[in-house]
Each structure stands twice: as C-alpha cells, then as structure tokens.
Protein backbone atom coordinates (compact mmCIF):
# COMPACT_ATOMS: atom_id res chain seq x y z
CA UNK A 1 36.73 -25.99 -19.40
CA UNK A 2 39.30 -29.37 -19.49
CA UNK A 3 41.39 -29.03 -16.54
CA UNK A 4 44.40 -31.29 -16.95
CA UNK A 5 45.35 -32.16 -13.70
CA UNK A 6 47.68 -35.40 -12.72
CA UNK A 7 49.15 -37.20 -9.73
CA UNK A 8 51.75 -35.08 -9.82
CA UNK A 9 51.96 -31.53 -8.12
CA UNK A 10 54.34 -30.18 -9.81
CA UNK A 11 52.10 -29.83 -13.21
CA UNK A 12 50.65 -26.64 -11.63
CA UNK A 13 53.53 -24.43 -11.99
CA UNK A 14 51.97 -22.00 -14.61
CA UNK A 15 48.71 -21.75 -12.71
CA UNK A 16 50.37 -21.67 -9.28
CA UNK A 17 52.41 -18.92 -10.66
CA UNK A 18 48.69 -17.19 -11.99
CA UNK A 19 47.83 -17.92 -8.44
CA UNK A 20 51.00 -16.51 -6.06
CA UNK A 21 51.20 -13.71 -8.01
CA UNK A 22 47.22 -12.71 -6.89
CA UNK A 23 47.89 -13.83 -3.55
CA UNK A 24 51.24 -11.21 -3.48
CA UNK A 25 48.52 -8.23 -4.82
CA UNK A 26 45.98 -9.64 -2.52
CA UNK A 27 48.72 -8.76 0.43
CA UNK A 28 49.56 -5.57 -0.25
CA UNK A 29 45.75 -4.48 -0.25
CA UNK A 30 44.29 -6.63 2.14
CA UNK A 31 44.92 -5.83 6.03
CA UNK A 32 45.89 -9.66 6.99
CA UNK A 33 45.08 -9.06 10.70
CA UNK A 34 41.67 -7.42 10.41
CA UNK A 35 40.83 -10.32 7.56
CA UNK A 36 42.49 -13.30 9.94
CA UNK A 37 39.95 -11.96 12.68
CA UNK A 38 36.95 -11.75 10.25
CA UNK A 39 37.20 -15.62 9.11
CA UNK A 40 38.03 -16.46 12.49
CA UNK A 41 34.82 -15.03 13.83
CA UNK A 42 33.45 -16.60 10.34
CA UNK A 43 34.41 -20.00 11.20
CA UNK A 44 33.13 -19.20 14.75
CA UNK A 45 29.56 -18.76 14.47
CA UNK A 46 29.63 -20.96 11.58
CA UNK A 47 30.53 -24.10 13.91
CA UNK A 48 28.60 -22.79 17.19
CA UNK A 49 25.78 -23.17 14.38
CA UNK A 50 26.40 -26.91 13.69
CA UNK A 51 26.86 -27.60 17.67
CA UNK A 52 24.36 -25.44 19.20
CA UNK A 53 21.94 -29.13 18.90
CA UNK A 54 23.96 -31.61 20.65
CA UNK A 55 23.59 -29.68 24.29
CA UNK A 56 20.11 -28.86 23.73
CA UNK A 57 18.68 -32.93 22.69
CA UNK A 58 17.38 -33.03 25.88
CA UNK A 59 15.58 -29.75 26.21
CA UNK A 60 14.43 -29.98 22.98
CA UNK A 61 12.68 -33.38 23.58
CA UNK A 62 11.33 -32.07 26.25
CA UNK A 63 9.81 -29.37 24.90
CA UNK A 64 8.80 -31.07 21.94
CA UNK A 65 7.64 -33.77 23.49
CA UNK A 66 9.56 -36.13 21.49
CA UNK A 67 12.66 -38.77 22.47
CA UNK A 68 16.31 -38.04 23.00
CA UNK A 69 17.05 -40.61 19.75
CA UNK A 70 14.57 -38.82 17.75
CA UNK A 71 15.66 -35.20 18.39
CA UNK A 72 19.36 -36.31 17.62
CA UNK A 73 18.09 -36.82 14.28
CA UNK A 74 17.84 -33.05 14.16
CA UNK A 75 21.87 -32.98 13.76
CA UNK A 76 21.64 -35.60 11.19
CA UNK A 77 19.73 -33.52 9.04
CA UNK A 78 21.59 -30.62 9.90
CA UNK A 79 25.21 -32.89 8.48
CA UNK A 80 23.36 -34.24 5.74
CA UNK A 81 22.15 -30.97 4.03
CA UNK A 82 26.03 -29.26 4.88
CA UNK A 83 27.47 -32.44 2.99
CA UNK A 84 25.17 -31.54 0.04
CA UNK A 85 26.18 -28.13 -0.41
CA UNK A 86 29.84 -28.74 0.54
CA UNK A 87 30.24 -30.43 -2.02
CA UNK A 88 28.56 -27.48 -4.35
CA UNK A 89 30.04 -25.21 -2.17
CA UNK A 90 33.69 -25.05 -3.81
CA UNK A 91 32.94 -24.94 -7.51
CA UNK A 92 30.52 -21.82 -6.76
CA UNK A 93 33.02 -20.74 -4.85
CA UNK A 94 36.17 -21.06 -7.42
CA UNK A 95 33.29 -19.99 -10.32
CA UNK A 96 31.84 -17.12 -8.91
CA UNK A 97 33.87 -15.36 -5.98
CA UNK A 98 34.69 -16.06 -2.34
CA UNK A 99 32.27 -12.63 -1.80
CA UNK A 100 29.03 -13.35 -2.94
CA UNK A 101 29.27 -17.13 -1.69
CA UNK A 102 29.85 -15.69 1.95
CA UNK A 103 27.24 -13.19 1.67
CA UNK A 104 24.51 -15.22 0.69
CA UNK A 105 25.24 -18.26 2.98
CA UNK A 106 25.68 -16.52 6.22
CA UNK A 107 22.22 -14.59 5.43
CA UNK A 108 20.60 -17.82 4.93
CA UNK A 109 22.19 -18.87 8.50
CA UNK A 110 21.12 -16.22 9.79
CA UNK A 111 18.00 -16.54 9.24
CA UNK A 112 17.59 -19.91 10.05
CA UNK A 113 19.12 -19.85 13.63
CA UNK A 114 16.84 -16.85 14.56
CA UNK A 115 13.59 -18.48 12.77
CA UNK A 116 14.86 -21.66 14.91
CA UNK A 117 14.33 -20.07 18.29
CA UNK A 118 10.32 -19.97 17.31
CA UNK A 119 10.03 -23.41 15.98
CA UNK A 120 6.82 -24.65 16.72
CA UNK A 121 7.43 -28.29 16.12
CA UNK A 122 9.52 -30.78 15.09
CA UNK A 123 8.90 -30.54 11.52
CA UNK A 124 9.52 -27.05 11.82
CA UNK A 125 12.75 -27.22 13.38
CA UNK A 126 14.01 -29.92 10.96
CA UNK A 127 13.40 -27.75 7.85
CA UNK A 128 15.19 -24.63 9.67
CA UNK A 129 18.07 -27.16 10.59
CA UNK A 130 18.33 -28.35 7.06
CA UNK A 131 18.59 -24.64 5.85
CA UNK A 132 21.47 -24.04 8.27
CA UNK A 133 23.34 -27.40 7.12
CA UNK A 134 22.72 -25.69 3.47
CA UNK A 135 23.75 -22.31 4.25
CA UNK A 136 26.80 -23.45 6.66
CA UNK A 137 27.96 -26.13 3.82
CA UNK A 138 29.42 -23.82 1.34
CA UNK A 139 31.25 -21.69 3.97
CA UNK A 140 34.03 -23.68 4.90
CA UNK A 141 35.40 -24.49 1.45
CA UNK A 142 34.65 -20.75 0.39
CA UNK A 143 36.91 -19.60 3.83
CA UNK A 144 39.99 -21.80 2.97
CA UNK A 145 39.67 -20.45 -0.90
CA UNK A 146 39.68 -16.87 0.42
CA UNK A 147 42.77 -18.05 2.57
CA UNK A 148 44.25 -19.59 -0.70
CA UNK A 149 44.13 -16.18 -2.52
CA UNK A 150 45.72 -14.14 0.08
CA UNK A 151 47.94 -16.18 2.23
CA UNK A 152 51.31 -17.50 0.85
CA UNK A 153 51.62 -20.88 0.33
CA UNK A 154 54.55 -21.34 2.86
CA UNK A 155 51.82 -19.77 5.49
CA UNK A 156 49.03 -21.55 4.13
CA UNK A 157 49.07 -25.03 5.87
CA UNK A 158 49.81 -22.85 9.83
CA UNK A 159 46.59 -20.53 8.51
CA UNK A 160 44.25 -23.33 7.82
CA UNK A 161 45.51 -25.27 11.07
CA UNK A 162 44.80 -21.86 13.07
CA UNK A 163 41.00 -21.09 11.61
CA UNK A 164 40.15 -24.81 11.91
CA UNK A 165 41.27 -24.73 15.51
CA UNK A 166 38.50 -22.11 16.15
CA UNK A 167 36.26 -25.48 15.59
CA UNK A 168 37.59 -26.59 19.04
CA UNK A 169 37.73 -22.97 20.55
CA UNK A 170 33.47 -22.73 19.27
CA UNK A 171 33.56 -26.24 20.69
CA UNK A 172 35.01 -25.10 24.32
CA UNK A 173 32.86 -21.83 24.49
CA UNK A 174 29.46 -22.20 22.25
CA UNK A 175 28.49 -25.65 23.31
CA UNK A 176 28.94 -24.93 27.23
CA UNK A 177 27.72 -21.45 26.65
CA UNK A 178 24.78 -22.68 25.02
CA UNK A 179 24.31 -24.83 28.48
CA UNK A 180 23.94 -22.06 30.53
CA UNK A 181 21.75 -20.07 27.94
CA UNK A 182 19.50 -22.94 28.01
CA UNK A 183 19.33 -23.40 31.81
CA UNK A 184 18.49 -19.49 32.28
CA UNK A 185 16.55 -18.80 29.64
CA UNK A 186 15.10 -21.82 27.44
CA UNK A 187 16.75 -23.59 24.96
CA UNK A 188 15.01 -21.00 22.35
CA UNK A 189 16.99 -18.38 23.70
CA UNK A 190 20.31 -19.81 22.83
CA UNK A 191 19.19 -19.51 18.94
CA UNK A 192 18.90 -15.89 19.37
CA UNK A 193 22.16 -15.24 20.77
CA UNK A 194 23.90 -17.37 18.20
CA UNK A 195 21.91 -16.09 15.10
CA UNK A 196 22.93 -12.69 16.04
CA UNK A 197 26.38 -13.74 16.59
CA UNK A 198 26.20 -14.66 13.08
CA UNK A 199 24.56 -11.60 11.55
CA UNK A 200 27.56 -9.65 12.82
CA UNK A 201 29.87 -12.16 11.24
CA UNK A 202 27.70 -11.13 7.75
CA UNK A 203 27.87 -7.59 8.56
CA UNK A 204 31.76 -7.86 8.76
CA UNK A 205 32.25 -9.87 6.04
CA UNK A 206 30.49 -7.29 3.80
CA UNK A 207 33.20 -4.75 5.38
CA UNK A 208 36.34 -6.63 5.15
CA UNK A 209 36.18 -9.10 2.80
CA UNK A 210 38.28 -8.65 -0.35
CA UNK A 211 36.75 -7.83 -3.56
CA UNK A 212 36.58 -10.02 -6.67
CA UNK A 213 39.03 -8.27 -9.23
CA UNK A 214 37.17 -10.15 -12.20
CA UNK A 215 40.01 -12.87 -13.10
CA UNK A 216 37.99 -15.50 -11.73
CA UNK A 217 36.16 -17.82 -14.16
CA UNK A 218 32.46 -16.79 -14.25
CA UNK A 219 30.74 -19.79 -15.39
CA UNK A 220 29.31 -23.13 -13.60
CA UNK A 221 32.26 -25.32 -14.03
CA UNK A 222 30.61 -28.01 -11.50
CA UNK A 223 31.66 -31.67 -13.24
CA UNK A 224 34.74 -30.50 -14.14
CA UNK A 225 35.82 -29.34 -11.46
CA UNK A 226 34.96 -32.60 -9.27
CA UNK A 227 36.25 -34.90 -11.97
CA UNK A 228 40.02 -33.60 -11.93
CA UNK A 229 40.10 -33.73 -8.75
CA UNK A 230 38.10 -37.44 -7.99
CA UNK A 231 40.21 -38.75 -10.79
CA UNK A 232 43.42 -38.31 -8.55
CA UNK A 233 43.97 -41.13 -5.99
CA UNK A 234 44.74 -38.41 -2.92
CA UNK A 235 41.04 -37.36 -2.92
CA UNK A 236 39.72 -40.99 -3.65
CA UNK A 237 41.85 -41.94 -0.62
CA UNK A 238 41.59 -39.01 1.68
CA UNK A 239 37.40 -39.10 1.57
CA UNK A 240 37.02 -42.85 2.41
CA UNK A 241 39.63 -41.96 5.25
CA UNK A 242 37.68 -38.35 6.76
CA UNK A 243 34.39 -39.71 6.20
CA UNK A 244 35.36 -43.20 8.45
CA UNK A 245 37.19 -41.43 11.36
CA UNK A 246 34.58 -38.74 11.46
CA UNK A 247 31.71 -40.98 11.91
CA UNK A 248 33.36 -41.63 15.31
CA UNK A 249 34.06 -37.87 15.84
CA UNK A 250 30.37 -36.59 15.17
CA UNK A 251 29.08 -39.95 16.66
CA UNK A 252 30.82 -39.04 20.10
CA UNK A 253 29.62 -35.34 19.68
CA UNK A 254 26.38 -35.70 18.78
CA UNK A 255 25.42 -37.73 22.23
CA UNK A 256 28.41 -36.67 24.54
CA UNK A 257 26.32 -34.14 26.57
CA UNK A 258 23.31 -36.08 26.68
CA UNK A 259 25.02 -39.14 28.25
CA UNK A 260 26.65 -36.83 30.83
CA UNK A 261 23.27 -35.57 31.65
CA UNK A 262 21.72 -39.16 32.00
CA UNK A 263 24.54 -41.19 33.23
CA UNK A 264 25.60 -38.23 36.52
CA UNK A 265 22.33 -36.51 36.56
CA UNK A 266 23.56 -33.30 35.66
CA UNK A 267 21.56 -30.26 34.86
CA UNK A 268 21.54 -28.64 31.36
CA UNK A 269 23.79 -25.67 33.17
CA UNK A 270 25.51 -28.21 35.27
CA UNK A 271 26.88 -29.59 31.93
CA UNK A 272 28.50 -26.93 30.65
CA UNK A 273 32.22 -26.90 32.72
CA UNK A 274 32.73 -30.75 31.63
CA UNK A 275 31.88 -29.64 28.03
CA UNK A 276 34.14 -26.91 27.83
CA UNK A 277 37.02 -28.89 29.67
CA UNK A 278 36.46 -31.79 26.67
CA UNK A 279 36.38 -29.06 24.52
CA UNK A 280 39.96 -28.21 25.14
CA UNK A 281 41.25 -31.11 23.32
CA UNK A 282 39.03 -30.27 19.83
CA UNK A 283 40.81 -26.92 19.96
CA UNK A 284 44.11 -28.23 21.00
CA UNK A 285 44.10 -31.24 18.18
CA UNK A 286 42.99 -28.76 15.30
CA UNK A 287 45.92 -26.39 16.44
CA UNK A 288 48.18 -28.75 16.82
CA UNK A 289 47.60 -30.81 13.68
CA UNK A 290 48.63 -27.46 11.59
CA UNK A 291 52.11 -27.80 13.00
CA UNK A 292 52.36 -31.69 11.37
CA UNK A 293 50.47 -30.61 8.37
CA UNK A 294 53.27 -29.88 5.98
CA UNK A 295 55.38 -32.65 7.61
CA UNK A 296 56.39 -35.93 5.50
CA UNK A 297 55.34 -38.23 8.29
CA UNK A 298 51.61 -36.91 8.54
CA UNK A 299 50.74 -40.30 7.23
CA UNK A 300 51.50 -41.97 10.52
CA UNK A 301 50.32 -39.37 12.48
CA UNK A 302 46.86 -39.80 10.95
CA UNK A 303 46.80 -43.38 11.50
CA UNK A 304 48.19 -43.48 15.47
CA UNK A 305 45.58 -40.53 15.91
CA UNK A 306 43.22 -42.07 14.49
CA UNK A 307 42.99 -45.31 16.38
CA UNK A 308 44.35 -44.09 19.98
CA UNK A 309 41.20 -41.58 19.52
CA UNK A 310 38.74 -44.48 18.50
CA UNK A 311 40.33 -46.84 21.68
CA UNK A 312 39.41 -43.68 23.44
CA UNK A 313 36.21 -43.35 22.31
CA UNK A 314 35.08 -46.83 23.32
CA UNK A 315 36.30 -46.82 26.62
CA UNK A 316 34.39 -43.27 27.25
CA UNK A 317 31.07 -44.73 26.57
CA UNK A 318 32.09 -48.47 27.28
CA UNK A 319 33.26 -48.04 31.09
CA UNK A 320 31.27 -46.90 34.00
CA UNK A 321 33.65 -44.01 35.13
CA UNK A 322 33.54 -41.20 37.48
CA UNK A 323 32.24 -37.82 35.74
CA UNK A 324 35.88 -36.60 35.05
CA UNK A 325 37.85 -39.67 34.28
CA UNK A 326 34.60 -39.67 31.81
CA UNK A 327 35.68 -35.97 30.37
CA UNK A 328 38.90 -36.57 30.57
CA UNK A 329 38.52 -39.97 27.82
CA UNK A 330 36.35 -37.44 25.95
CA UNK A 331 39.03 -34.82 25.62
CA UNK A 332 41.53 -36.98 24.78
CA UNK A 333 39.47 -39.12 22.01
CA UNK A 334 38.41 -35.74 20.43
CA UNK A 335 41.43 -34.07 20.59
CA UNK A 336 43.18 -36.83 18.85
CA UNK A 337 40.03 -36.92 16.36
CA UNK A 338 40.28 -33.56 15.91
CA UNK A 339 43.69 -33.99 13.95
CA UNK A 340 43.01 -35.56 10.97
CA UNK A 341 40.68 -33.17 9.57
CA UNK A 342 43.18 -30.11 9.51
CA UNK A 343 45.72 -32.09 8.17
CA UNK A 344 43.70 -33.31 5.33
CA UNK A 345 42.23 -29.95 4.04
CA UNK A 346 45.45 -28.45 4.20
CA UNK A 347 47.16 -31.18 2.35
CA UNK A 348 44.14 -31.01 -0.95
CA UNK A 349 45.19 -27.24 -1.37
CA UNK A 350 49.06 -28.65 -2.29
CA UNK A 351 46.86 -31.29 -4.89
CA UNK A 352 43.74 -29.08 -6.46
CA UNK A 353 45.79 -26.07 -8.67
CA UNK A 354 42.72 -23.20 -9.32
CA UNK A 355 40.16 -25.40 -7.62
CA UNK A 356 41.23 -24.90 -4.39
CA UNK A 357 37.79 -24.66 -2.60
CA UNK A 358 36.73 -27.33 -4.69
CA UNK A 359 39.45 -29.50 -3.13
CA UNK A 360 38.54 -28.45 0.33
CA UNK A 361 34.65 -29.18 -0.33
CA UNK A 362 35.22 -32.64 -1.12
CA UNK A 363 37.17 -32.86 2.14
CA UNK A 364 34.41 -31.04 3.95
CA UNK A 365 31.52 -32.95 1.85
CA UNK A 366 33.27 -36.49 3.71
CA UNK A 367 33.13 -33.89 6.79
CA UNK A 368 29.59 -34.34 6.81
CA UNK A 369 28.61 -37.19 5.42
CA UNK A 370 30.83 -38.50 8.64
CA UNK A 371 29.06 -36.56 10.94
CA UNK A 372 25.47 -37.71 8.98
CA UNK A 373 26.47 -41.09 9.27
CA UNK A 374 27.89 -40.83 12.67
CA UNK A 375 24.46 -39.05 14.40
CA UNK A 376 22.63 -41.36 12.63
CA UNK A 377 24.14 -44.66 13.79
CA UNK A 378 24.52 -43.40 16.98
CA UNK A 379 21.35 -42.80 17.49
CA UNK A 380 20.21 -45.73 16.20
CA UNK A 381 22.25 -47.61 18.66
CA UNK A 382 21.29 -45.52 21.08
CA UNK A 383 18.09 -46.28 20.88
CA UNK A 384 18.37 -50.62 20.65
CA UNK A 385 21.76 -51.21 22.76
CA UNK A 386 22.21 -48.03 24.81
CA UNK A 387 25.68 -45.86 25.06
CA UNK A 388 27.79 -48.77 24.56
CA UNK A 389 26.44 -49.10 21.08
CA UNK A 390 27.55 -45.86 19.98
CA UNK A 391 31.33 -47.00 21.88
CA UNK A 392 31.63 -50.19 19.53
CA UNK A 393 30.79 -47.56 16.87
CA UNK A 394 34.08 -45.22 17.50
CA UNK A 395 36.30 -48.27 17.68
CA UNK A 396 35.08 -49.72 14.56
CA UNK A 397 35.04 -46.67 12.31
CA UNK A 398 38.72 -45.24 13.41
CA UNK A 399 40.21 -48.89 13.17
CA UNK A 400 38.62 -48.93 9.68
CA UNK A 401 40.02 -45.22 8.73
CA UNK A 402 43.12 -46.45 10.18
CA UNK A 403 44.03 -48.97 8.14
CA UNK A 404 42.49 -47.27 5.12
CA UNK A 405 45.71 -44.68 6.00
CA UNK A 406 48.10 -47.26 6.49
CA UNK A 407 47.42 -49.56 3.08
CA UNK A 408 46.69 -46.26 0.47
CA UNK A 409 48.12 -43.24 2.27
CA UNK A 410 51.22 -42.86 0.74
CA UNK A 411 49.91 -40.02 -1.18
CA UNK A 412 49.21 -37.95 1.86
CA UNK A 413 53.09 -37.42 2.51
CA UNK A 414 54.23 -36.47 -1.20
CA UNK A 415 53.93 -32.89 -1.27
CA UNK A 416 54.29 -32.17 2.23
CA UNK A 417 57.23 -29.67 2.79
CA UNK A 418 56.95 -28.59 -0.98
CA UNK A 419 55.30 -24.97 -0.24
CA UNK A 420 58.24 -24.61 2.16
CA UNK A 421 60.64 -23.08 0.10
C-alpha cells in the first residue's frame, strides 16, 4: 500500500474523516470510563515493569555476586529490546488490531516478570529482561492507537497527557514499593507481585478491550508505514530530539536509587520515601505537559524544559548535598524531563493519518534507544569517573536536545490547536 502523506496535515481530511467517524461508533459502544481505567492500569504495570531494576541494582549484585555497573546493564538490555519492538510495535498494531497486539504482549510480560523472580544467574535474568523489553515495546504505541480510535481528537492530546502521567504515578508507587518488597522479602519477591499485577492487567484487557470490527488493513504494511512517516521532517526532528533528552532522563533513573543508597547509606527500604517524593515530579511533568500539548508555543517549552532539567541533573549528581536538597534536584530535573515525551507523542498523532501507532512507535522506539543509551553511558561512567560522570552526561545530552529544538523545531508548533475545533 502507497501512503501519500506530506508536510502538511491537512492532506488527511478523507482518512481523518474514515477515522472520526470510527472513533464516534467506537463511543457509543465502548464504556470510556471502564476503558480509561483498563489502559491506565495497562500503562501501569507496563512501566512498574521497565523500573522494577533500577531499585533492585544493588540487591541484585549482591545476590548475584556481580557489580553495581554490571547489573545496570540489566536495564540496558531491558531499553534496547523495547526500542526494537517499538518500533515494530505500531505497524502490527495499525495492521492487525489494537486486541491481539495487547494480548500477546502482556502474556509475554507476564511471563517474564514471574520467570524473573527464579533467575538463577545473570545470564538468566538478562534473557527474561530482554523478553520483557520485547513484550513491553509494542504496548505503548498499541495503547495510544486504541486511544486514537475511541477518543475524539479535541480530547486526544488531555488523554495521552493523562495515561502517560501514570509513568510518573508507577514511578512514585512501583519503584518505592518495590523498596520495601525487597527489604522484607528479597528482591525476587518484588517480581512476583508485579508479574501478577500484570496478569490482571491481561485478564482485563481480554474483558474490556474493544473488538476489531474488520476495517483495519490485515496485511504487514511494515516499510511503508515507517517511510511516510520518516520522510516527513517532524519525525526526523522529533527522534534526534526524544532520543537526546532521554538519555539524560533514563541515565538519571537508571542509577538514582543506587547513588542514594551509596552516597547516605540508606537501606534498600530506607530508599523508598525519597524515591516516591522524586517521583512526584515524573507524574506531575507528564500531567502537566498534556495541558501545553496542543499549545503553539510547545516548541519553547520543550527547549526551557529541556535544559533547566539537564542543569538539574548535573547539579544532583555533581554537588555533595544533604539527602533532600539531593531529592529535591531529582524531582525537579525529572519532572521537567518528564515533559517532553508527552508532548511529543501527542503531537505525531496530529502528523501520522491511519498510522497512528506507527507514529507513536517511532516516538517510543527514540524512547528507548534514549533510555539504552542513557543506562549504558551511565554506567560506563559510573564505573571509570564515578557519579559525576553520569552528571556531565545529563548536561550534555539536554543542551544537545535543546538546541536540536530551538534550530529545527518549528514543526512541532504547526498543528497544535488544529484538533481544537
């Protein structure tokens, strides 16, 4: 199939037509609040999968027998392997049905977070973590697809902003809660919470999810997809711009609880309150950035975020602090991090026609290639220059995504305010 998309929006008016007139049946049938709360818990355990690592490096070297730098690798693999199928994620999606996409991935995740919690090794655990990153890669772009079929497009942008939030609400309860888990019960333990957490999410998804009504294309329209949509400067643009600031976002993740633990000699549990206070400002930026989403100065935004977060970031892990003026850096960088994202996913729905989840897998492919990148390096200069590496890192990649915003961005402010009316 040639899909003949341009620079210009406003091309899509036959399919977008196709398209609202599904999402208006879609509404009628589908009980919005009972679907709302079954992507939100989606989303949920979906994240909680990604971060369940981070708190647990240290008990998991421990146990393992391994370093702090090497275990950290597990969340690199765990980015890397979500990249890869994000970025097959959408055209399966937009090909075959939001349904089947869902059911399949959150099986595999499933079944990798409870084969997790009886990992003998490291090898073990790496292969498990690789099979979550592929299972959780697809579901993102699949979620904001499903949203795309049933939400309006004047409610879209305040939809997206409100399930990506849940990123910083998993943020403020999972990674804390996973703390405590660990401290009373093993670091094993916390698996088996979150992988049934995430069996319930499948089991409700079977229940609630809508039904494919057959008008979707059923074939593998892969490089066709991805070529209309790389061929427009937005996406070429917006991908150099996510994956830069999120190296600093992931990189600051990744190794946040570990350097609380080493640099105040706190316990795993003892961890969890500053973790959930930092966690605050993930939840807080996601929200927030769905209320500047459709606005025609999201372009600056993005950019002032972007670079007060990364100045943030480098004082967090560049200063010898107190424990809270520490946490309270860290909720500010993140939250301020935590902006860009939102604003960018909801912004490649107004630019991808039919290929919606397409759109939003490129846009969660540079999602985790960031956070790939970001683990990676950090670790890396965790493990030759110490924490203040990994500081240097967040000030260079924001300043970098910053000024990528600033010189090619104009794109990102064209269409905003166009699904308004």
């Amino acid at each position: 199939m040639v899909w003949g998309y341009t620079d210009c929006p406003t091309l899509f008016k036959e399919s977008d037509s196709i398209e609202t007139q599904t999402a208006r049946a879609q509404q009628r049938e589908v009980n919005k609040a009972w679907f709302m709360a079954v992507l939100g818990l989606t989303v949920f355990a979906t994240i909680s999968a990604t971060l369940i690592v981070p708190p647990l490096l240290v008990e998991i070297a421990t146990d393992l027998e391994i370093s702090v730098a090497v275990s950290g690798q597990l969340a690199t693999a765990t980015f890397a392997a979500w990249a890869l199928m994000g970025v097959s994620g959408g055209p399966l999606s937009d090909s075959f049905g939001r349904r089947p996409v869902a059911m399949v991935c959150l099986a595999a995740l499933s079944i990798s977070m409870l084969a997790s919690a009886f990992a003998p090794n490291l090898e073990t655990l790496l292969a498990l973590r690789i099979l979550t990153g592929l299972g959780g890669g697809a579901l993102p772009p699949n979620i904001v697809g499903t949203v795309a079929d049933v939400i309006s497009p004047a409610r879209r942008a305040q939809a997206v902003g409100a399930l990506l939030s849940i990123q910083g609400l998993a943020s403020a309860i999972s990674i804390p809660l996973v703390a405590v888990l660990a401290d009373v019960a093993g670091w094993r333990f916390a698996f088996i919470v979150y992988g049934s957490i995430l069996v319930a999410a499948l089991v409700a998804n079977w229940i609630w999810l809508p039904k494919s009504r057959g008008e979707r294309v059923r074939n593998w329209a892969f490089f066709s997809r991805y070529w209309s949509l790389v061929s427009l400067r937005f996406f070429r643009v917006a991908v150099a711009v996510n994956i830069t600031q999120r190296i600093a976002f992931w990189g600051t993740i990744s190794f946040f609880a570990a350097y609380l633990i080493h640099s105040f000699e706190l316990s795993v549990g003892l961890v969890a309150l500053p973790l959930a206070v930092a966690a605050i400002g993930q939840m807080i930026g996601s929200y927030g950035a769905g209320l500047v989403a459709n606005r025609r100065y999201r372009t600056v935004f993005i950019a002032v975020a972007t670079a007060a977060g990364g100045v943030c970031g480098f004082l967090l892990f560049s200063l010898d602090l107190g424990l809270w003026a520490t946490v309270a850096l860290a909720t500010v960088s993140t939250g301020l991090l935590s902006t860009t994202f939102p604003i960018l996913v909801a912004a490649s729905t107004e630019y991808s026609g039919e290929s919606k989840a397409t759109g939003v897998g490129l846009m969660g492919f540079s999602n985790q290639s960031g956070g790939a990148l970001g683990a990676g390096i950090a670790g890396a200069l965790l493990a030759s220059t110490g924490y203040a590496g990994i500081g240097y890192m967040c000030l260079v990649a924001t300043i970098v995504s910053a000024l990528l915003t600033s010189l090619f961005g104009r794109q990102f402010g064209e269409t905003a305010g166009q699904s308004k009316g």
